[in-house]
C-alpha atoms as a PDB file:
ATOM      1  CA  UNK A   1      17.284 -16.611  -5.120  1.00  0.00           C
ATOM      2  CA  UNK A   2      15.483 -14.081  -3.561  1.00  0.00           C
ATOM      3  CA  UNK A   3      16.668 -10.951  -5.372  1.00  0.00           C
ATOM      4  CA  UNK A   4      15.782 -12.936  -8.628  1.00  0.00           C
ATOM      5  CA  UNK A   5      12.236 -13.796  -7.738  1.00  0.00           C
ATOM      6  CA  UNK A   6      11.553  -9.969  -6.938  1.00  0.00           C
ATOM      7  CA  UNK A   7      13.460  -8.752 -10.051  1.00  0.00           C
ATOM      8  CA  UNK A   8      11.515 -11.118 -12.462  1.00  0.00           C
ATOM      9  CA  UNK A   9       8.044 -10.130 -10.624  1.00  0.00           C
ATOM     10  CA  UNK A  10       9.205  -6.357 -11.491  1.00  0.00           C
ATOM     11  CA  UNK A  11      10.056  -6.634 -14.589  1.00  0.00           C
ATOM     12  CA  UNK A  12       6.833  -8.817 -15.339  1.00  0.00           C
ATOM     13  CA  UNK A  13       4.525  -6.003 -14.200  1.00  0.00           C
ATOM     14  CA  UNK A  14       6.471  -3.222 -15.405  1.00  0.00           C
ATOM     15  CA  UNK A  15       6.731  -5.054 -19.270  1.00  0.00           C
ATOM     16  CA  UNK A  16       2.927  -5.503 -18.826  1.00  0.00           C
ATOM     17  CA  UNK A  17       1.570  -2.626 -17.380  1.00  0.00           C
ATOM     18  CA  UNK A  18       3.685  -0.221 -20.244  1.00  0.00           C
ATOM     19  CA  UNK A  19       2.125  -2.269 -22.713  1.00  0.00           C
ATOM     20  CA  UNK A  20      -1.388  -2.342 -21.740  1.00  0.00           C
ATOM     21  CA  UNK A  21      -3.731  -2.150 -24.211  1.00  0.00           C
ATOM     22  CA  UNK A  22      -7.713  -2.426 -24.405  1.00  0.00           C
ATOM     23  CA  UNK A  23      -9.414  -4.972 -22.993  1.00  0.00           C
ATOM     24  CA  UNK A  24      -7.498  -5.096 -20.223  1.00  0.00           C
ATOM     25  CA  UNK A  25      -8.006  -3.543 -16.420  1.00  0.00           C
ATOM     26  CA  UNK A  26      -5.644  -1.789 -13.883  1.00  0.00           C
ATOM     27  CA  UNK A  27      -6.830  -1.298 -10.352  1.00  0.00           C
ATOM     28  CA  UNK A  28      -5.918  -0.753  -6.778  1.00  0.00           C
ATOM     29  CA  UNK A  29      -7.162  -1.341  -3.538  1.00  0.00           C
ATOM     30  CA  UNK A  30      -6.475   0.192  -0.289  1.00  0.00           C
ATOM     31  CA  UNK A  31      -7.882  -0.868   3.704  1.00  0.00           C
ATOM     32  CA  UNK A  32      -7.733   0.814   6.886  1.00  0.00           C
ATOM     33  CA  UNK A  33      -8.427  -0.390  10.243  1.00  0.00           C
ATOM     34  CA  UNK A  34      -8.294   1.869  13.196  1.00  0.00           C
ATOM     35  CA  UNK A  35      -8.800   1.497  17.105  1.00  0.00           C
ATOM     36  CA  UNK A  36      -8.611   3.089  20.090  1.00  0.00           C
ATOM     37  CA  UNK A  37      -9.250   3.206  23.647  1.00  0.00           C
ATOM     38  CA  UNK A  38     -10.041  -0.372  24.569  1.00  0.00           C
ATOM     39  CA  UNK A  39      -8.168  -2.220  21.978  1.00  0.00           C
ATOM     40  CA  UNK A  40      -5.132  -0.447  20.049  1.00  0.00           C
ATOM     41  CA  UNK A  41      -5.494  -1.851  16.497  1.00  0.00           C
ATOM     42  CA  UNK A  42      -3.871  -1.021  13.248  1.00  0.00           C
ATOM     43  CA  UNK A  43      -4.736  -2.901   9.918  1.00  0.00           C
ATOM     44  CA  UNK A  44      -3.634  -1.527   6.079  1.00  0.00           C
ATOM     45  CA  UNK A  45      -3.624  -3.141   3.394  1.00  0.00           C
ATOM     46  CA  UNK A  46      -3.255  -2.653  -0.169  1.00  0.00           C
ATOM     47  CA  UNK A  47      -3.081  -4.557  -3.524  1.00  0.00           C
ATOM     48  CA  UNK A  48      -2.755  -3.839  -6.658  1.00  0.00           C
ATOM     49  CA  UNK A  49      -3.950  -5.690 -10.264  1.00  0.00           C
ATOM     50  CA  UNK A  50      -3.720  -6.169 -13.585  1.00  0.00           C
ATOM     51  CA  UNK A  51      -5.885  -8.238 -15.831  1.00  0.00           C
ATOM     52  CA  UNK A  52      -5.559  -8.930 -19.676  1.00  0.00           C
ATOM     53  CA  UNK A  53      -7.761 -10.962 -22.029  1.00  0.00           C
ATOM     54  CA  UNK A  54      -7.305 -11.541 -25.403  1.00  0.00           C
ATOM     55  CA  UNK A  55      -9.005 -13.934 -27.659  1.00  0.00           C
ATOM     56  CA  UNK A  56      -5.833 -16.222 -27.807  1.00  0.00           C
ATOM     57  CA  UNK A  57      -4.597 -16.010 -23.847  1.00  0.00           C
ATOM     58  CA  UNK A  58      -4.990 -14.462 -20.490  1.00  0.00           C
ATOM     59  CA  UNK A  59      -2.906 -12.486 -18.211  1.00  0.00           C
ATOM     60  CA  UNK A  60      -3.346 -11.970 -14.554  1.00  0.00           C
ATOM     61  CA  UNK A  61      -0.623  -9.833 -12.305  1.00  0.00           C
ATOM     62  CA  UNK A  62      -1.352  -8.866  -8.798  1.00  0.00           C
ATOM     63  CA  UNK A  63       0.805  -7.323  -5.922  1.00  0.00           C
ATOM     64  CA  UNK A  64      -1.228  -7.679  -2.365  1.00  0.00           C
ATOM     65  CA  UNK A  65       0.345  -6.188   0.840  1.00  0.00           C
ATOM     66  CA  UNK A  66      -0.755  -6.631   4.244  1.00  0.00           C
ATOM     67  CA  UNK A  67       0.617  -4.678   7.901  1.00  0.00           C
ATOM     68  CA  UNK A  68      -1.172  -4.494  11.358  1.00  0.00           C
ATOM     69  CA  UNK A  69      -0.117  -3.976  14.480  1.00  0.00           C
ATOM     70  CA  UNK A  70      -2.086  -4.415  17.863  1.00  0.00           C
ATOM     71  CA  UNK A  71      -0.644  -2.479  21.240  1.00  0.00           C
ATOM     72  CA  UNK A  72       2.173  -1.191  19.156  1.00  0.00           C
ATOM     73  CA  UNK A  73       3.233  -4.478  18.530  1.00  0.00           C
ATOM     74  CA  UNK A  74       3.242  -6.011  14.962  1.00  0.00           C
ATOM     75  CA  UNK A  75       0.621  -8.451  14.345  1.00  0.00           C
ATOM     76  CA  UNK A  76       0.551  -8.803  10.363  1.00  0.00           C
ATOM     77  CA  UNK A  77       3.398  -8.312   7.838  1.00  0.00           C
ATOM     78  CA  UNK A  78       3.623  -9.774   4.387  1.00  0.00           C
ATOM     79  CA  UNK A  79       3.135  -9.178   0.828  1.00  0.00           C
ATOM     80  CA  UNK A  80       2.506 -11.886  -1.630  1.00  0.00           C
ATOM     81  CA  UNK A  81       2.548 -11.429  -6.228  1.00  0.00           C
ATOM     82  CA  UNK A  82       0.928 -13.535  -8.576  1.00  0.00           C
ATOM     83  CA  UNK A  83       1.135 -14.011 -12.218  1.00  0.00           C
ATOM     84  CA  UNK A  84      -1.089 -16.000 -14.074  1.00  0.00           C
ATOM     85  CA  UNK A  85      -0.971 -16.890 -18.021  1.00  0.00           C
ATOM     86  CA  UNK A  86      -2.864 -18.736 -19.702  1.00  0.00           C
ATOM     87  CA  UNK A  87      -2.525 -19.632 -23.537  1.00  0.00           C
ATOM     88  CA  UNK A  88      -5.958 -20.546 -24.750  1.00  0.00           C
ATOM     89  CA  UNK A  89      -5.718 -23.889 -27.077  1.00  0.00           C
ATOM     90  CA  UNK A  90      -9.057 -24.433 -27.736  1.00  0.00           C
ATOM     91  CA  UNK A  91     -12.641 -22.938 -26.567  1.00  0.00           C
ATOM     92  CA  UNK A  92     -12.128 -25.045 -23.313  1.00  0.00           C
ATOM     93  CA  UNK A  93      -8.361 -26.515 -23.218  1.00  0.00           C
ATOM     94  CA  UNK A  94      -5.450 -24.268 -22.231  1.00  0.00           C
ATOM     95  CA  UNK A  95      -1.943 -23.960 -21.363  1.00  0.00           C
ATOM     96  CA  UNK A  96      -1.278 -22.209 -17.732  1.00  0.00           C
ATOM     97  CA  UNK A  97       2.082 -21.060 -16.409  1.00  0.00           C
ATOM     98  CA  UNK A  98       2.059 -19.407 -12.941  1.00  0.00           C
ATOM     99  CA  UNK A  99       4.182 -18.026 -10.422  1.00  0.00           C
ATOM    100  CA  UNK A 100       4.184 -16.750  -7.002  1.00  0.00           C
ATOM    101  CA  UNK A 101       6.120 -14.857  -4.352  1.00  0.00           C
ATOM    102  CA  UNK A 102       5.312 -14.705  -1.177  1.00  0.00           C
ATOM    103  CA  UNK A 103       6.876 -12.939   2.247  1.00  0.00           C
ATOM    104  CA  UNK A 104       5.656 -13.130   5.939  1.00  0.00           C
ATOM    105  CA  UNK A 105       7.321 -12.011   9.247  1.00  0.00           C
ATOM    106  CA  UNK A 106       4.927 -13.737  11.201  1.00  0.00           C
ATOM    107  CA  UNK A 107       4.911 -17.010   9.636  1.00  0.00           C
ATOM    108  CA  UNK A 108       8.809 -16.895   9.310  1.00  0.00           C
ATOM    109  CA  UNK A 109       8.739 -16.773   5.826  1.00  0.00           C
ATOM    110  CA  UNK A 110      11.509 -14.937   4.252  1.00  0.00           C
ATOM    111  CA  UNK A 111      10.515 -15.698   0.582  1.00  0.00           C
ATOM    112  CA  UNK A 112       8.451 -18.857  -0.862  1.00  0.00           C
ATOM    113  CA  UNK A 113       8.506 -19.124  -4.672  1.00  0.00           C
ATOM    114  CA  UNK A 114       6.338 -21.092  -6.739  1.00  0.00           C
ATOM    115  CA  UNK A 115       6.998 -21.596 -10.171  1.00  0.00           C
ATOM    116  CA  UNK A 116       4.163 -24.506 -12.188  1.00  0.00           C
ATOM    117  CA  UNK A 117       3.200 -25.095 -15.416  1.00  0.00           C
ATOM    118  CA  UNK A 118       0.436 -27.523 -17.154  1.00  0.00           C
ATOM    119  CA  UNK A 119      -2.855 -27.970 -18.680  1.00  0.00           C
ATOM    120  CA  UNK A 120      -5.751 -26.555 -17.971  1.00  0.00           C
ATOM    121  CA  UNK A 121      -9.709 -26.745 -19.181  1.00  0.00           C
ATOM    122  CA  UNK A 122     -12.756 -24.840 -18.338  1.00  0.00           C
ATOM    123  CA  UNK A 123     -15.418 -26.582 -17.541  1.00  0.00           C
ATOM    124  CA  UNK A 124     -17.758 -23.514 -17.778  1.00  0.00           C
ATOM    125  CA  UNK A 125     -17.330 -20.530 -19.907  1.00  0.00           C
ATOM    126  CA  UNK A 126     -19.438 -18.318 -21.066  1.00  0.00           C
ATOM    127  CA  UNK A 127     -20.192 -14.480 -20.794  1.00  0.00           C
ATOM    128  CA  UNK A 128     -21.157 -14.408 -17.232  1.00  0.00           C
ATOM    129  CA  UNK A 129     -18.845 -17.080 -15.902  1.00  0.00           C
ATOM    130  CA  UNK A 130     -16.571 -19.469 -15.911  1.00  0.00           C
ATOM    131  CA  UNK A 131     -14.721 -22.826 -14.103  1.00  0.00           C
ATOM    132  CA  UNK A 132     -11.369 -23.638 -14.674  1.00  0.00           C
ATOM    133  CA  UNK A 133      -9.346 -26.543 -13.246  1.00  0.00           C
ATOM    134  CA  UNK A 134      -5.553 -27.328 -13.763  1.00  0.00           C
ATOM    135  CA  UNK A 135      -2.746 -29.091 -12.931  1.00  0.00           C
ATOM    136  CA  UNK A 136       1.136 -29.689 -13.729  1.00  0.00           C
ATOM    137  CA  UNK A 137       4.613 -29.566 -12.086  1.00  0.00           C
ATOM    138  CA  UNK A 138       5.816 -27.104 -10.066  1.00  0.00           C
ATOM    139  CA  UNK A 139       9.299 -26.493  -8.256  1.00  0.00           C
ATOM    140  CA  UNK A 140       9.396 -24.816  -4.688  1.00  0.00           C
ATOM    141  CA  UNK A 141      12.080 -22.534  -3.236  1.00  0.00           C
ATOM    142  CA  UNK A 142      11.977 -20.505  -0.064  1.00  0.00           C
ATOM    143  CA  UNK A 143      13.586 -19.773   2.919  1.00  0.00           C
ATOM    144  CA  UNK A 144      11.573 -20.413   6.227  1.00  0.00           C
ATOM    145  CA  UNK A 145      12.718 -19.957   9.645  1.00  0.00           C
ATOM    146  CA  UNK A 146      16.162 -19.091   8.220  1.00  0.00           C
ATOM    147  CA  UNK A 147      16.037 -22.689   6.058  1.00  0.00           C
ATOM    148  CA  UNK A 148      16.512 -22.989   2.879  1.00  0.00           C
ATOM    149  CA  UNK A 149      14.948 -25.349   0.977  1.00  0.00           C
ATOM    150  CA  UNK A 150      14.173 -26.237  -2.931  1.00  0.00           C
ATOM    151  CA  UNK A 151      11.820 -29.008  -3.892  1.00  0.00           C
ATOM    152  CA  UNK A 152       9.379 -30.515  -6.486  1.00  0.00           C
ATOM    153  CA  UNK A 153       6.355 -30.246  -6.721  1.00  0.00           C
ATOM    154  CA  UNK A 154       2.903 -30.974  -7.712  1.00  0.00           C
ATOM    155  CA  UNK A 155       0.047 -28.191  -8.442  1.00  0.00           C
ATOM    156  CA  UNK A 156      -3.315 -28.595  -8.606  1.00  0.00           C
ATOM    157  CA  UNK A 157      -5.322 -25.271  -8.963  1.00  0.00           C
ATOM    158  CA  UNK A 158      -9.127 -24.405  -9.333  1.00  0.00           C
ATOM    159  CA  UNK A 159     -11.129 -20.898 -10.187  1.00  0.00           C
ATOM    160  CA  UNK A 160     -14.483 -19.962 -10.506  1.00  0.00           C
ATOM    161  CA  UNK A 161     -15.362 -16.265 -11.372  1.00  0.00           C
ATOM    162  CA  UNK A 162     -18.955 -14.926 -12.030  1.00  0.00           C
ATOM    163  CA  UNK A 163     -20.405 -11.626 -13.349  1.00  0.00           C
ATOM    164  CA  UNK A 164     -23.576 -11.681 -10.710  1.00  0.00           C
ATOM    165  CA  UNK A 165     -24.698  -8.224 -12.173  1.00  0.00           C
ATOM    166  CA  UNK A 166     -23.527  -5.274 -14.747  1.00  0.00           C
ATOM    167  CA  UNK A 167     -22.073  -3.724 -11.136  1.00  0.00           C
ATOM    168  CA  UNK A 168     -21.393  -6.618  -9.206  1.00  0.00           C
ATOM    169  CA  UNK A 169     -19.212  -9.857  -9.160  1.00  0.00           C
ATOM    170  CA  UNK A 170     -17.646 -12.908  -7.399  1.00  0.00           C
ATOM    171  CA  UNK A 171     -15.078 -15.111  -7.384  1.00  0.00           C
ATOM    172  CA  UNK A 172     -13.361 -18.170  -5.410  1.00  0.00           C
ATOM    173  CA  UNK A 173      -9.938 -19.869  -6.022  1.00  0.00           C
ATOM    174  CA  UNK A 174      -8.064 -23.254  -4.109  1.00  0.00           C
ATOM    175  CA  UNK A 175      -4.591 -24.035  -4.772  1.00  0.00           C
ATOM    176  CA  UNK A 176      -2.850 -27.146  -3.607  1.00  0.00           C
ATOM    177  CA  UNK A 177       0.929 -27.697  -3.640  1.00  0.00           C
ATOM    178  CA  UNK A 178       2.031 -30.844  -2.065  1.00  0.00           C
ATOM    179  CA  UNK A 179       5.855 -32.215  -2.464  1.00  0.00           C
ATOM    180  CA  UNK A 180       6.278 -34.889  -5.017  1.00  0.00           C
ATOM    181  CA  UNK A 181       8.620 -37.197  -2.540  1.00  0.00           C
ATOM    182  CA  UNK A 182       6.075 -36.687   0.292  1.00  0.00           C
ATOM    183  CA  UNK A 183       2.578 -36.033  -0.049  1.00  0.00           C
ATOM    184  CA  UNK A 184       2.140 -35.387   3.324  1.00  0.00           C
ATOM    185  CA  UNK A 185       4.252 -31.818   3.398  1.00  0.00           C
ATOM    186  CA  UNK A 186       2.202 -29.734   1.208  1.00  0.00           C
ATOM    187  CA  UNK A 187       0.217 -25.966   0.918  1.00  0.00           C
ATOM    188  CA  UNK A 188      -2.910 -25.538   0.110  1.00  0.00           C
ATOM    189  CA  UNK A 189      -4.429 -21.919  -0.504  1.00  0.00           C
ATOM    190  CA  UNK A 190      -8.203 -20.958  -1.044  1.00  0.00           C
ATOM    191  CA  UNK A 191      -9.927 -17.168  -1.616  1.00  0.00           C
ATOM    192  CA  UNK A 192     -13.258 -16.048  -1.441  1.00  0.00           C
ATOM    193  CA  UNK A 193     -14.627 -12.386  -2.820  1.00  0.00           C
ATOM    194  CA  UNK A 194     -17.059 -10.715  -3.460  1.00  0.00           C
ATOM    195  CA  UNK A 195     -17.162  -6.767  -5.467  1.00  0.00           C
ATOM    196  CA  UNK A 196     -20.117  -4.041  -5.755  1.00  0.00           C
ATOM    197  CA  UNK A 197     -19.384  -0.948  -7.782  1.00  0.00           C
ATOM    198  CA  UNK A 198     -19.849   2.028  -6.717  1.00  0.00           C
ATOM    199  CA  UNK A 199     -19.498   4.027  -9.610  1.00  0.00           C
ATOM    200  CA  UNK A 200     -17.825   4.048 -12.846  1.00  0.00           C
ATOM    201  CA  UNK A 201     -14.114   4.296 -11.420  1.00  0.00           C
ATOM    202  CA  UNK A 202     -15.245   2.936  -7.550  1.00  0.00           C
ATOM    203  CA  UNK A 203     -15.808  -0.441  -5.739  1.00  0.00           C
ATOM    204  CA  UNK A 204     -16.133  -2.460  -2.521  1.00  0.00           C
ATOM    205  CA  UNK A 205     -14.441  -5.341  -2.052  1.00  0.00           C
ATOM    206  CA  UNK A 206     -14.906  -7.894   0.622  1.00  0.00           C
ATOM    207  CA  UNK A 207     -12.486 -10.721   0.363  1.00  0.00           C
ATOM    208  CA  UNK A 208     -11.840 -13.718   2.713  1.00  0.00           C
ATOM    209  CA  UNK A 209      -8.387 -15.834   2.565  1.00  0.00           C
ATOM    210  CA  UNK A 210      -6.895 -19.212   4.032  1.00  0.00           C
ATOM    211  CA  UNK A 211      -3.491 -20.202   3.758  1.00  0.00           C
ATOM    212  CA  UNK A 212      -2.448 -23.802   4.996  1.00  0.00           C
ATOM    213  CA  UNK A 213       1.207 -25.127   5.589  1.00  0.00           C
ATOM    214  CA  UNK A 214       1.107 -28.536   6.829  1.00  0.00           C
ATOM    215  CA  UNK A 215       4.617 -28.214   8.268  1.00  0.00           C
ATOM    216  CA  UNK A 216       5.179 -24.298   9.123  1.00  0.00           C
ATOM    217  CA  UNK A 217       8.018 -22.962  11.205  1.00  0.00           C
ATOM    218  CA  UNK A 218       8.965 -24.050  15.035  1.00  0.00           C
ATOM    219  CA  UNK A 219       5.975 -22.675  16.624  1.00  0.00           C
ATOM    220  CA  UNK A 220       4.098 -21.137  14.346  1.00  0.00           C
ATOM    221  CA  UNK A 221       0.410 -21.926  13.345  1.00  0.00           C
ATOM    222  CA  UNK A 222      -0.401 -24.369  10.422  1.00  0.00           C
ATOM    223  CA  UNK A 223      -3.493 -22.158   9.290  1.00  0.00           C
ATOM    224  CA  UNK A 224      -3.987 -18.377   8.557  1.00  0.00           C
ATOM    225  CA  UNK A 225      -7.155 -16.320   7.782  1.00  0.00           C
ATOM    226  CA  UNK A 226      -7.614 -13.028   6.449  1.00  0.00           C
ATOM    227  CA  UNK A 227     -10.646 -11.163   5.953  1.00  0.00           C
ATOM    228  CA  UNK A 228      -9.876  -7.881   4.225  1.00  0.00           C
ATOM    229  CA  UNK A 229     -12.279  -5.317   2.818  1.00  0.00           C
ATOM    230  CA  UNK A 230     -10.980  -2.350   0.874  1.00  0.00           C
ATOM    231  CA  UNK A 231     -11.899   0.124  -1.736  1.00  0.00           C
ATOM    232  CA  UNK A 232     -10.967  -0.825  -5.212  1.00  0.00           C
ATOM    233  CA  UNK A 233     -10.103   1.806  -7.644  1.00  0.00           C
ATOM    234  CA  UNK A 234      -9.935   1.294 -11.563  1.00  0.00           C
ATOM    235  CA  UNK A 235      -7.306   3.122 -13.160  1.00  0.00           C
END
């Protein structure tokens, strides 16, 4: 299971990204934190995008990567891909399909898969922003604390992006997953960013992230944030 979730995300992004063509957007983004002396800190992190639109659907592929390590012992570890369609039905209705893959040594978290599909409709869109809400099925695998486990789901997912100036914009996403047989077990994952250019090819990026698993691994913590800033490159 895992080898074929990390095959189909490479393929995916290798398919899209040799067949990019105008208006679409590559970039990547790289952040380093250093210390020493007192504390003995090492965060990097690094992500990279791609973003499609088309008057009849959407495309979304990202690849986000994440290792620190604090007195020489590791503190952070994971990487996590997305990939988002969306088939545009109408001006506001659409058809979403998304899937994610997601590893993390500290969690225990060999690989977590989600795979959903369903409706979707904006309820704001225009050239400066828009609101999109959606929901449908979903089926789970992953391997946690050396468990394997696949399951249905449910997936109920929300974004909201906005271009705040010609150089500037923000966005903020919440994605809840809970099983279908028990409401109870369930993930929920929210983002908040924010982007300034800095010139044509440069930006900053401040980004803040929770991730909730209301039944992690023996010993582990339910909640995780992240606050990662980096400099974002266009391609």
């Amino acid at each position: 299971m895992k080898k074929w979730i990390i095959a189909l995300l490479v393929s995916t992004t290798a398919t899209v990204f040799a067949e990019t063509k105008p208006p679409s957007e590559n970039t990547i983004a790289l952040g380093v934190t250093l210390t020493d002396g007192n504390s003995e800190t090492l965060l990097v992190t690094a992500g990279a995008e791609h973003n499609r639109s088309r008057d009849a659907y959407e495309l979304r592929l990202a690849l986000n990567g994440a290792y620190g390590e604090e007195k020489s012992e590791t503190s952070t570890e994971n990487i996590k891909g997305d990939a988002e369609y969306r088939k545009l039905l109408s001006e506001r209705a659409y058809a979403v399909v998304t899937l994610s893959a997601l590893y993390d040594a500290l969690a225990d978290v060999d690989y977590r898969a989600i795979l959903s599909a369903g409706p979707g409709y904006f309820l704001l869109k225009d050239e400066n922003a828009s609101l999109g809400v959606e929901i449908g099925p979903a089926f789970l695998a992953e391997k946690v604390a050396g468990e394997e486990n696949e399951e249905f789901a449910l997936r109920a997912g929300q974004r909201y992006q906005r271009q705040l100036s010609p150089t500037a914009r923000t966005w903020q996403s919440i994605e809840y997953v809970p099983l279908v047989d028990d409401f109870d077990d369930y993930l929920l994952n929210a983002e908040i960013g924010i982007e300034a250019a800095i010139n044509s090819r440069a930006a900053l990026r401040l980004v803040v992230k929770y991730a909730y698993d209301s039944t992690p691994a023996e010993d582990k913590e339910k909640g995780d944030t992240t606050v990662v800033g980096s400099l974002v490159y266009t391609l």
